[in-house]
C-alpha atoms as a PDB file:
ATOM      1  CA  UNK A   1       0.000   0.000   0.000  1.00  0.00           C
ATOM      2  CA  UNK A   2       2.365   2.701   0.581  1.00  0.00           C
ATOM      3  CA  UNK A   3       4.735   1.501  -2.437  1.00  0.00           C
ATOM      4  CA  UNK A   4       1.297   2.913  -4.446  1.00  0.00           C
ATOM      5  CA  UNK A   5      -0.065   6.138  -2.627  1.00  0.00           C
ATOM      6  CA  UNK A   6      -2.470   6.357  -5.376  1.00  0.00           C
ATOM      7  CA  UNK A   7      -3.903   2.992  -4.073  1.00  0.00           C
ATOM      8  CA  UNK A   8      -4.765   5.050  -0.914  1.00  0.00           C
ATOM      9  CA  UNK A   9      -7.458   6.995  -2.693  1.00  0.00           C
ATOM     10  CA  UNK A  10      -9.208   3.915  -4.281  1.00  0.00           C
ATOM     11  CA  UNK A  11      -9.373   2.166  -1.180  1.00  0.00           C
ATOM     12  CA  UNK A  12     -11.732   5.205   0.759  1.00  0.00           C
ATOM     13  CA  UNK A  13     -13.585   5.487  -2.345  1.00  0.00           C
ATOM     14  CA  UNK A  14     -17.314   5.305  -2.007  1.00  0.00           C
ATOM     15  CA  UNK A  15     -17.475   2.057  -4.597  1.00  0.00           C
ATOM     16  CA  UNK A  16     -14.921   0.656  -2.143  1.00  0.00           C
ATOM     17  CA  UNK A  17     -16.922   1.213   0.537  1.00  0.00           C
ATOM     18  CA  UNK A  18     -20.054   0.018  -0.680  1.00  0.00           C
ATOM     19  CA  UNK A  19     -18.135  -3.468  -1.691  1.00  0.00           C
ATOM     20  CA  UNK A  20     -17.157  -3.449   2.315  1.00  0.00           C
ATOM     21  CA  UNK A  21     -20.564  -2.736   3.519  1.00  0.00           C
ATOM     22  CA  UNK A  22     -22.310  -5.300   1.423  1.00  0.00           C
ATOM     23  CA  UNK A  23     -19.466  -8.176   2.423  1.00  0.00           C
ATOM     24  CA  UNK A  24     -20.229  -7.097   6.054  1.00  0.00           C
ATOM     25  CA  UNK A  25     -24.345  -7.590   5.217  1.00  0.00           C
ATOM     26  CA  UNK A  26     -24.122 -10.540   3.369  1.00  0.00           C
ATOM     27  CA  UNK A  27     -20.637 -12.797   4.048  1.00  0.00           C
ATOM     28  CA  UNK A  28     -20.483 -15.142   1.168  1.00  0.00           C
ATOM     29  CA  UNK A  29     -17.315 -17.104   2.355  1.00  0.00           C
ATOM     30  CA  UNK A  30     -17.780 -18.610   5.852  1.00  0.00           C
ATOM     31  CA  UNK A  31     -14.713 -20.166   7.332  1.00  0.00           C
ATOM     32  CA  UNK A  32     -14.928 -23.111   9.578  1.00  0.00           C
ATOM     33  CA  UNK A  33     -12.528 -22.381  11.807  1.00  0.00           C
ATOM     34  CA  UNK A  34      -9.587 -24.639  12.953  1.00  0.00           C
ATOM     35  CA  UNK A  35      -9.526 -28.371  12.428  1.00  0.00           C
ATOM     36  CA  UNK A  36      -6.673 -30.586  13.101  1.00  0.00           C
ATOM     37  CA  UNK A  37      -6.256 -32.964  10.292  1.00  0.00           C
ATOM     38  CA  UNK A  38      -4.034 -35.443  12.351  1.00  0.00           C
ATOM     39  CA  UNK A  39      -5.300 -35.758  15.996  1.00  0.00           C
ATOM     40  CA  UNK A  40      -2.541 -36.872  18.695  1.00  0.00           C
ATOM     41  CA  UNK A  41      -5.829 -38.081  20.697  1.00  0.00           C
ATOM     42  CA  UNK A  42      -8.840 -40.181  19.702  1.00  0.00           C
ATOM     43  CA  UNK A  43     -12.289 -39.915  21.458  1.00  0.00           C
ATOM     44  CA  UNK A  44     -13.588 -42.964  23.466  1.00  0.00           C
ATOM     45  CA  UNK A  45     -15.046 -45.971  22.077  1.00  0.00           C
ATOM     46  CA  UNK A  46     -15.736 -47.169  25.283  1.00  0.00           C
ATOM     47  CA  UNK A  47     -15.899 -45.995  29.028  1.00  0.00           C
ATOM     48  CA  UNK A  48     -12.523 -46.683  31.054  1.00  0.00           C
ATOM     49  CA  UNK A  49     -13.294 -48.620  34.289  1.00  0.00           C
ATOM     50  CA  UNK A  50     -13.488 -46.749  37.314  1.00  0.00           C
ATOM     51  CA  UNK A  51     -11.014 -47.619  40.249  1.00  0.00           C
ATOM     52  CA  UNK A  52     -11.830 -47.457  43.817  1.00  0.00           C
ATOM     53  CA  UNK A  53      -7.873 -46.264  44.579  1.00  0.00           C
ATOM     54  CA  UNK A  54      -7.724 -49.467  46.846  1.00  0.00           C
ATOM     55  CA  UNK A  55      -5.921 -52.599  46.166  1.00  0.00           C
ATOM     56  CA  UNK A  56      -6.414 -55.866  46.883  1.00  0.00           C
END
């Protein structure tokens, strides 16, 4: 941007703006957010036994 100061008076145009106002109305891309593609954990298939803490 400041390479190109002419770029600064394009991007407070009122065409700009509009463009800005309408993405903020109506978001067309939605991102999902993070997802780990390669888990270090897995969920539980089954429930682990519970221990008393005494032994026998």
């Amino acid at each position: 941007l400041w390479t190109y100061p002419q770029v600064r008076l394009l991007m407070h145009s009122p065409s700009i703006e509009l463009l800005r106002l309408v993405q903020r109305a109506f978001p067309v891309v939605k991102y999902p957010g993070v997802q780990d593609s390669y888990p270090l954990m897995r969920a539980l298939t089954t429930p682990a036994p519970i221990s008393s803490g005494l032994s026998e």
